[in-house]
Protein backbone atom coordinates (compact mmCIF):
# COMPACT_ATOMS: atom_id res chain seq x y z
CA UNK A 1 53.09 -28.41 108.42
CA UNK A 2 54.31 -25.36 106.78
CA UNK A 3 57.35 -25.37 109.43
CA UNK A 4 58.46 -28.52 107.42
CA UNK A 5 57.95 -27.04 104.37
CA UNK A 6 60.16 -23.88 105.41
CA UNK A 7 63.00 -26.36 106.96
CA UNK A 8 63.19 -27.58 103.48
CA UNK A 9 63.73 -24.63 101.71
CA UNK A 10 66.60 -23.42 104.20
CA UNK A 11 68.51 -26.60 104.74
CA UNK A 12 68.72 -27.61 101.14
CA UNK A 13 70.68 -25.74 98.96
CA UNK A 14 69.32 -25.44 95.07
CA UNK A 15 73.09 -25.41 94.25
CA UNK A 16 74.05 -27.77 96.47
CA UNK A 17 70.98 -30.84 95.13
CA UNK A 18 71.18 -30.01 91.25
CA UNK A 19 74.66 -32.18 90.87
CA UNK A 20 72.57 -34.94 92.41
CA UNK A 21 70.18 -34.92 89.87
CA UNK A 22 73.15 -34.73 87.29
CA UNK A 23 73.23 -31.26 86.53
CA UNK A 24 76.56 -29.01 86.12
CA UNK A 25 76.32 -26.19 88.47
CA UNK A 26 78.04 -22.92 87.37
CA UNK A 27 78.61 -19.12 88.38
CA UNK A 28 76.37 -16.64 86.18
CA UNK A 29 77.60 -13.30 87.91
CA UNK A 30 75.49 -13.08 91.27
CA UNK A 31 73.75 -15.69 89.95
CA UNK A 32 74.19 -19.67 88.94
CA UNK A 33 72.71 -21.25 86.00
CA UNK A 34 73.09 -25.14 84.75
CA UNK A 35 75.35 -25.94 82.31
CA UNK A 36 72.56 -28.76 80.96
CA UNK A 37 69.81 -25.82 81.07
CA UNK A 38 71.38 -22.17 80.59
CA UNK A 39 67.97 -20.45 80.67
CA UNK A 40 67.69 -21.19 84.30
CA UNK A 41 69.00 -18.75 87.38
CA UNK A 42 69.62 -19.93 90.54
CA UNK A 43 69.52 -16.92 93.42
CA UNK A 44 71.79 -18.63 95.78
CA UNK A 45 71.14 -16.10 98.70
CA UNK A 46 67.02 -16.60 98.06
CA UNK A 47 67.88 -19.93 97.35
CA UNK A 48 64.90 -20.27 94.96
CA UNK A 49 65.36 -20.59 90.65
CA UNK A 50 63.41 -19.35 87.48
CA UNK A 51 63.06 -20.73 84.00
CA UNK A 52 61.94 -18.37 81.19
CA UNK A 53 62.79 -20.96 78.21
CA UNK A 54 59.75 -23.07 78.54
CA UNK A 55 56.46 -21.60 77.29
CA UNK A 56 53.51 -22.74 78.74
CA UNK A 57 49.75 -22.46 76.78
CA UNK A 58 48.09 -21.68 80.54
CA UNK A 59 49.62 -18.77 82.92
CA UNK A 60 52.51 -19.76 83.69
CA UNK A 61 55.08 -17.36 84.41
CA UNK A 62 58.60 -18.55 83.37
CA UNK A 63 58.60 -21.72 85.98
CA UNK A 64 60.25 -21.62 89.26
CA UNK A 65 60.53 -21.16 92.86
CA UNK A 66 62.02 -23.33 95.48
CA UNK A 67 64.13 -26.18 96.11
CA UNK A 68 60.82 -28.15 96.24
CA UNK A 69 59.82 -26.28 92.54
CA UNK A 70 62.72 -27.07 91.44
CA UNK A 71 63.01 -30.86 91.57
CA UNK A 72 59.26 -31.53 90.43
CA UNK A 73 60.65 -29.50 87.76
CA UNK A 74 63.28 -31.79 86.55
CA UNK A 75 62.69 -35.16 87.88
CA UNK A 76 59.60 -37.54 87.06
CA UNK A 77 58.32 -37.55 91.00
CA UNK A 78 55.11 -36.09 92.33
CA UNK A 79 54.66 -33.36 94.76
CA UNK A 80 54.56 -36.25 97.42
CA UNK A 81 57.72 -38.50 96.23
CA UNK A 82 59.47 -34.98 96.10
CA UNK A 83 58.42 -33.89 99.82
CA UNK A 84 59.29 -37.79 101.07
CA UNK A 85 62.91 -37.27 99.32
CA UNK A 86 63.67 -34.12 100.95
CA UNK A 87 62.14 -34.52 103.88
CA UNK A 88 64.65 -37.24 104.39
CA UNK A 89 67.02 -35.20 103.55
CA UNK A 90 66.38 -33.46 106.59
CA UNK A 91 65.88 -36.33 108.69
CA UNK A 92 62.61 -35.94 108.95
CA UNK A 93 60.11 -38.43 107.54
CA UNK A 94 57.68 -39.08 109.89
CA UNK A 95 57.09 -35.10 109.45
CA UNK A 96 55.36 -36.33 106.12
CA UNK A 97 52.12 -37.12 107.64
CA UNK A 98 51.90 -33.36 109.35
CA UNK A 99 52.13 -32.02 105.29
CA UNK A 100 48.86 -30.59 103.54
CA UNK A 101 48.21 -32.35 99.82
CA UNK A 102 50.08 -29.39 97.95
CA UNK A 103 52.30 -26.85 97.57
CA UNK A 104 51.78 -23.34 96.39
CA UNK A 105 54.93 -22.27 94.29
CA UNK A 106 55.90 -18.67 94.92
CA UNK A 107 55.08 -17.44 91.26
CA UNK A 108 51.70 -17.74 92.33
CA UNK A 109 51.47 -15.74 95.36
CA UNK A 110 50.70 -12.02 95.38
CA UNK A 111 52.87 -9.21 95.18
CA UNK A 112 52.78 -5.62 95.59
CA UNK A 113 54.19 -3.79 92.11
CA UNK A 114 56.23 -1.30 93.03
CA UNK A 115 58.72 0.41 90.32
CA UNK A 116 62.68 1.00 91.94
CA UNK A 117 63.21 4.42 93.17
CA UNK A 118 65.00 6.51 90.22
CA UNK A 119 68.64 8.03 89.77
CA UNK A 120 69.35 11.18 89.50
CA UNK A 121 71.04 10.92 85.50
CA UNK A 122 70.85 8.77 82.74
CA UNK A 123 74.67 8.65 82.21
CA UNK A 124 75.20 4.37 83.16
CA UNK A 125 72.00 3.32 81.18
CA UNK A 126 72.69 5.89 77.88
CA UNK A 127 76.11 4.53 77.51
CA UNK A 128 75.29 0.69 78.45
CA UNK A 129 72.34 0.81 75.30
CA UNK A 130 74.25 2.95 72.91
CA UNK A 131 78.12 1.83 73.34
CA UNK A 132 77.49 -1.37 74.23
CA UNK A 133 74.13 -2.54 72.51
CA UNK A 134 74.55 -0.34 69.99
CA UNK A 135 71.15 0.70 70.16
CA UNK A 136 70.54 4.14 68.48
CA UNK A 137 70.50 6.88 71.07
CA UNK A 138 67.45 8.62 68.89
CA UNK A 139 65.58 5.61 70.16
CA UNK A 140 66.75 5.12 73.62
CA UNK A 141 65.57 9.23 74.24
CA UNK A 142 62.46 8.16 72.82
CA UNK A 143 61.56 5.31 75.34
CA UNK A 144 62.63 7.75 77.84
CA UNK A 145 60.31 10.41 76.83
CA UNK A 146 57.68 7.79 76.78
CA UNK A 147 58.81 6.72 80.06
CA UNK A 148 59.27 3.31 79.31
CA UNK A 149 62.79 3.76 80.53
CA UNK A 150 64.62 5.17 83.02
CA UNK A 151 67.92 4.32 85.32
CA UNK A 152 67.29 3.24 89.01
CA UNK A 153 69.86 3.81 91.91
CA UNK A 154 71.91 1.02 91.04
CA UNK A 155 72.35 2.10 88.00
CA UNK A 156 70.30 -0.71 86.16
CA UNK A 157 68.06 0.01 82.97
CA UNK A 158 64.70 0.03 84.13
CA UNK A 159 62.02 -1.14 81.42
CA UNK A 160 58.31 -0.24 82.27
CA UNK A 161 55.00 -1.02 80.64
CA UNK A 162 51.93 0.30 81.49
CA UNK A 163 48.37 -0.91 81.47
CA UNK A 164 46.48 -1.80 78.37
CA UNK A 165 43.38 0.07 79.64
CA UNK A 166 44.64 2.48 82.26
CA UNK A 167 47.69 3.95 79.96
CA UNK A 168 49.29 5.97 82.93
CA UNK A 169 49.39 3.10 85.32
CA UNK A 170 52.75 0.94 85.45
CA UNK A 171 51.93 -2.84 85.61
CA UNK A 172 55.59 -4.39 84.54
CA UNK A 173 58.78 -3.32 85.04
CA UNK A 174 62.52 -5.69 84.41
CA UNK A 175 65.68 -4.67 85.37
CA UNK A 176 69.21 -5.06 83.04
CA UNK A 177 72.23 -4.31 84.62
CA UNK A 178 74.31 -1.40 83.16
CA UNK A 179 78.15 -3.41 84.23
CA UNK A 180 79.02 -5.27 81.56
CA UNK A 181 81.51 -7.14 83.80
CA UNK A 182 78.99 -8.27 85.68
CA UNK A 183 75.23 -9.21 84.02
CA UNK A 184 72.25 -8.68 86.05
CA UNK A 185 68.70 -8.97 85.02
CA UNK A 186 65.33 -9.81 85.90
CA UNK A 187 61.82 -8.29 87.03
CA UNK A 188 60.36 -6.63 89.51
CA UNK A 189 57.69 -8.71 92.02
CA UNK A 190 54.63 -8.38 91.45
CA UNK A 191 54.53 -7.84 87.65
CA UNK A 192 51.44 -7.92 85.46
CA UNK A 193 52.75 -11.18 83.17
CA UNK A 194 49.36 -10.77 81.28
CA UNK A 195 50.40 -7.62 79.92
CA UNK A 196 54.11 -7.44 79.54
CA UNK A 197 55.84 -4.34 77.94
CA UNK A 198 54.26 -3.23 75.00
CA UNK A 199 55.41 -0.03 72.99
CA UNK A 200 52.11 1.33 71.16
CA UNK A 201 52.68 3.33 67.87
CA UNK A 202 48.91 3.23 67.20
CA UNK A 203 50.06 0.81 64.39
CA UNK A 204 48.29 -2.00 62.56
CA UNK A 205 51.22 -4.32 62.70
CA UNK A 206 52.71 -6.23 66.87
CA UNK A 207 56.23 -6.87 66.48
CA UNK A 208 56.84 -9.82 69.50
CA UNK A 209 60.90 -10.15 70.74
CA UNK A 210 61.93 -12.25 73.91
CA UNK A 211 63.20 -8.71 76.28
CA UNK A 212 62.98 -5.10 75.50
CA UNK A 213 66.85 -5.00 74.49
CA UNK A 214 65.16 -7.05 71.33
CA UNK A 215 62.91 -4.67 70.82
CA UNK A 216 65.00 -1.58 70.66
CA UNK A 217 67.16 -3.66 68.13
CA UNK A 218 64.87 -4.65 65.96
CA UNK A 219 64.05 -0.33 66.01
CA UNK A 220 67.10 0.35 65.49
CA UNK A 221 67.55 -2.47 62.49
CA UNK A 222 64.21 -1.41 60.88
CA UNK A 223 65.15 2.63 62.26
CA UNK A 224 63.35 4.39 59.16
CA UNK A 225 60.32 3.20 59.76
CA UNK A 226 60.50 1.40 63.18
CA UNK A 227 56.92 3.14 63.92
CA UNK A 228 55.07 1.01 61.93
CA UNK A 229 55.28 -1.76 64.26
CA UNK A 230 53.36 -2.13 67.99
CA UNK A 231 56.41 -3.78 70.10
CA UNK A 232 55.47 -6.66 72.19
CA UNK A 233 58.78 -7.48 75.39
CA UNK A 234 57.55 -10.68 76.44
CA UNK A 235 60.26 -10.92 79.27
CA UNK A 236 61.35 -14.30 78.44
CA UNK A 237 60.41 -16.91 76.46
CA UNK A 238 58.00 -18.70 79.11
CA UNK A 239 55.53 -15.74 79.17
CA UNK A 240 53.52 -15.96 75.78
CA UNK A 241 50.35 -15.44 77.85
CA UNK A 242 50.97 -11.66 77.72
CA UNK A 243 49.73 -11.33 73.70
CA UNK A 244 46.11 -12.63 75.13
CA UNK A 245 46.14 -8.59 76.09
CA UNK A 246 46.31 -7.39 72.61
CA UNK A 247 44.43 -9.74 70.15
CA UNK A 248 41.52 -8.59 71.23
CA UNK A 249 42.35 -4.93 69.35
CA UNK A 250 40.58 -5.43 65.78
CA UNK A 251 42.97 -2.64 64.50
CA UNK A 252 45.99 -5.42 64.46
CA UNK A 253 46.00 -7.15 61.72
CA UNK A 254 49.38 -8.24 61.45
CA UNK A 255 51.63 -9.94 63.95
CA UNK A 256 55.71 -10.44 63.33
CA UNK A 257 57.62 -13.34 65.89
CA UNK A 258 60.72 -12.29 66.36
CA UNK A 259 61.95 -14.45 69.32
CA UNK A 260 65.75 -16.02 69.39
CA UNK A 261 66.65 -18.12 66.97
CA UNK A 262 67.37 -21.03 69.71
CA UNK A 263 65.37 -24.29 70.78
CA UNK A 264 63.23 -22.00 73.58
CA UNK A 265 62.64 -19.40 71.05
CA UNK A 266 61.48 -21.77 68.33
CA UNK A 267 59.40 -23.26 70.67
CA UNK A 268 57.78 -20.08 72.02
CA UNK A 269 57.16 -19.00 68.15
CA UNK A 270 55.13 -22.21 67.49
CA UNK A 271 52.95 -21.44 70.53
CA UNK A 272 52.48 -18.07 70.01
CA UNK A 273 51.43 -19.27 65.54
CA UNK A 274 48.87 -21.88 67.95
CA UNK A 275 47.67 -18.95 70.47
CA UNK A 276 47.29 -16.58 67.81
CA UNK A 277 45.65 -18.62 65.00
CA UNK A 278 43.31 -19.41 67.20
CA UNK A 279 42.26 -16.33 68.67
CA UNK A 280 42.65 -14.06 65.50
CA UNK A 281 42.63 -16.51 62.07
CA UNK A 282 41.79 -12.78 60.72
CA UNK A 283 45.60 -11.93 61.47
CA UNK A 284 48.74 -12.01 59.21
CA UNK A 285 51.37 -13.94 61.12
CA UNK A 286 54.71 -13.72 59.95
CA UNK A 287 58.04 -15.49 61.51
CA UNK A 288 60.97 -13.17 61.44
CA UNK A 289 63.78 -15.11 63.51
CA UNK A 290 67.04 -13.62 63.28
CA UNK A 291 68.78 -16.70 60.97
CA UNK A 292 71.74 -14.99 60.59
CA UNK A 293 72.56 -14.95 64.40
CA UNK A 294 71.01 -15.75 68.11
CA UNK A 295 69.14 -12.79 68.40
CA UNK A 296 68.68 -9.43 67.24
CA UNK A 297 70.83 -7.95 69.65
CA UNK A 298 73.65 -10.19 68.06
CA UNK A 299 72.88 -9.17 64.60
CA UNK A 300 73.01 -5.55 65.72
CA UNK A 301 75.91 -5.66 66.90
CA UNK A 302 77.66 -7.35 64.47
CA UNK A 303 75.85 -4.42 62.19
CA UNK A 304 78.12 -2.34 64.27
């Protein structure tokens, strides 16, 4: 049974199905996204996708996975209709009867967390988040000395957060690539999406952006007194699960949204007013989208 299920996933192309289902396939560096849906990747070597624009209120991680993920995610069929369709695809149908009741999407299945082996300088990553993000270097040597930052072999920015409880142990880690020809990003396996990357000032205030290269702009924006805020990197907008980790902390009691001012991040800051009003009506929330542009990133540089 799971021989039918791994025929599947080799013989049909994500790239190769999405124009059947109407989409607009198109080249997004290594990558390939949809023209319909931008917020989704397609790996065509792994041949799997992920989604980070639609927030979930259980603990789901940015949907995706395989060929078989990825048409339940944008049709109307069932896990069955799905495995019948493809499964003739392959010319294979009596094969159906051989197939267990479900399928376990790769998001789920355990990973070993290991963080990418370092470089020797800094040189790629100082001048990708200073030049070209505009990010103030003051800041960027700060995340370092807090090693929450550093530059792996290939010369990507590597963004770390550590565990709530155990502060010296690394739980998350997500990748930006420094060529700005070329965009690259995404995490490592076997991140900790129930904690994301969180930047602790021992403040009263959690300042919540979409990716780390939000948070360091909103620093940098609010530079004089960018300490007062706790930053909360959710990683993408379908990972809201990680502020679960900090409401518990009865020293917070004030929490900014600061996601993208798009459809995903308006959606992710309605969840995260539900999540939080729930689990901490004690707690200030204020909604600081960035109105003025798409993000803060944007706004920054357009600061100059």
């Amino acid at each position: 049974m799971s021989n039918v299920y791994q025929i599947i996933k080799e013989q049909i192309r994500i790239i190769d199905y999405a124009p059947r289902l109407g989409f607009t396939v198109k080249r997004k560096g290594k990558y390939y996204s949809l023209k319909e849906h931008d917020s989704v990747i397609i790996d065509p070597e792994k041949n799997c996708f992920w989604r980070n624009s639609v927030p979930t209120m259980g603990t789901a991680i940015g949907r995706g996975g395989s060929i078989i993920d990825f048409v339940l995610e944008f049709t109307n069929m069932d896990l069955h209709e799905v495995l019948k369709v493809l499964t003739q695809e392959i010319g294979g149908a009596e094969q159906l009867s051989q197939l267990p009741q479900f399928e376990i999407r790769s998001a789920d299945k355990k990973r070993i967390f290991r963080l990418p082996e370092k470089d020797q300088h800094m040189h790629n990553v100082f001048a990708y988040l200073v030049k070209t993000r505009k990010i103030a270097p003051d800041i960027v040597q700060e995340m370092i000395h807090r090693k929450q930052l550093y530059q792996d072999v290939h010369k990507n920015c590597v963004f770390v957060g550590y565990d709530h409880a155990e502060k010296e142990k690394p739980v998350f880690a997500c990748l930006r690539g420094t060529n700005t020809y070329r965009s690259f990003y995404g995490d490592v396996p076997g991140c900790d999406y129930k904690q994301g990357i969180y930047v602790d000032n021992q403040a009263a205030t959690i300042y919540i952006t979409e990716s780390m290269i939000e948070s360091l702009s909103v620093m940098t924006l609010k530079r004089e007194h960018w300490k007062n805020f706790n930053y909360l990197a959710l990683a993408g907008v379908g990972k809201v699960e990680s502020i679960y980790s900090y409401l518990p902390d009865r020293s917070i009691k004030e929490i900014w949204i600061g996601t993208n001012n798009d459809h995903g991040g308006k959606l992710a800051c309605d969840l995260l007013k539900k999540i939080i009003g729930k689990e901490r009506p004690d707690v200030q929330i204020i909604v600081d989208l960035p109105e003025q542009e798409n993000d803060w990133n944007d706004l920054l540089k357009k600061k100059g």
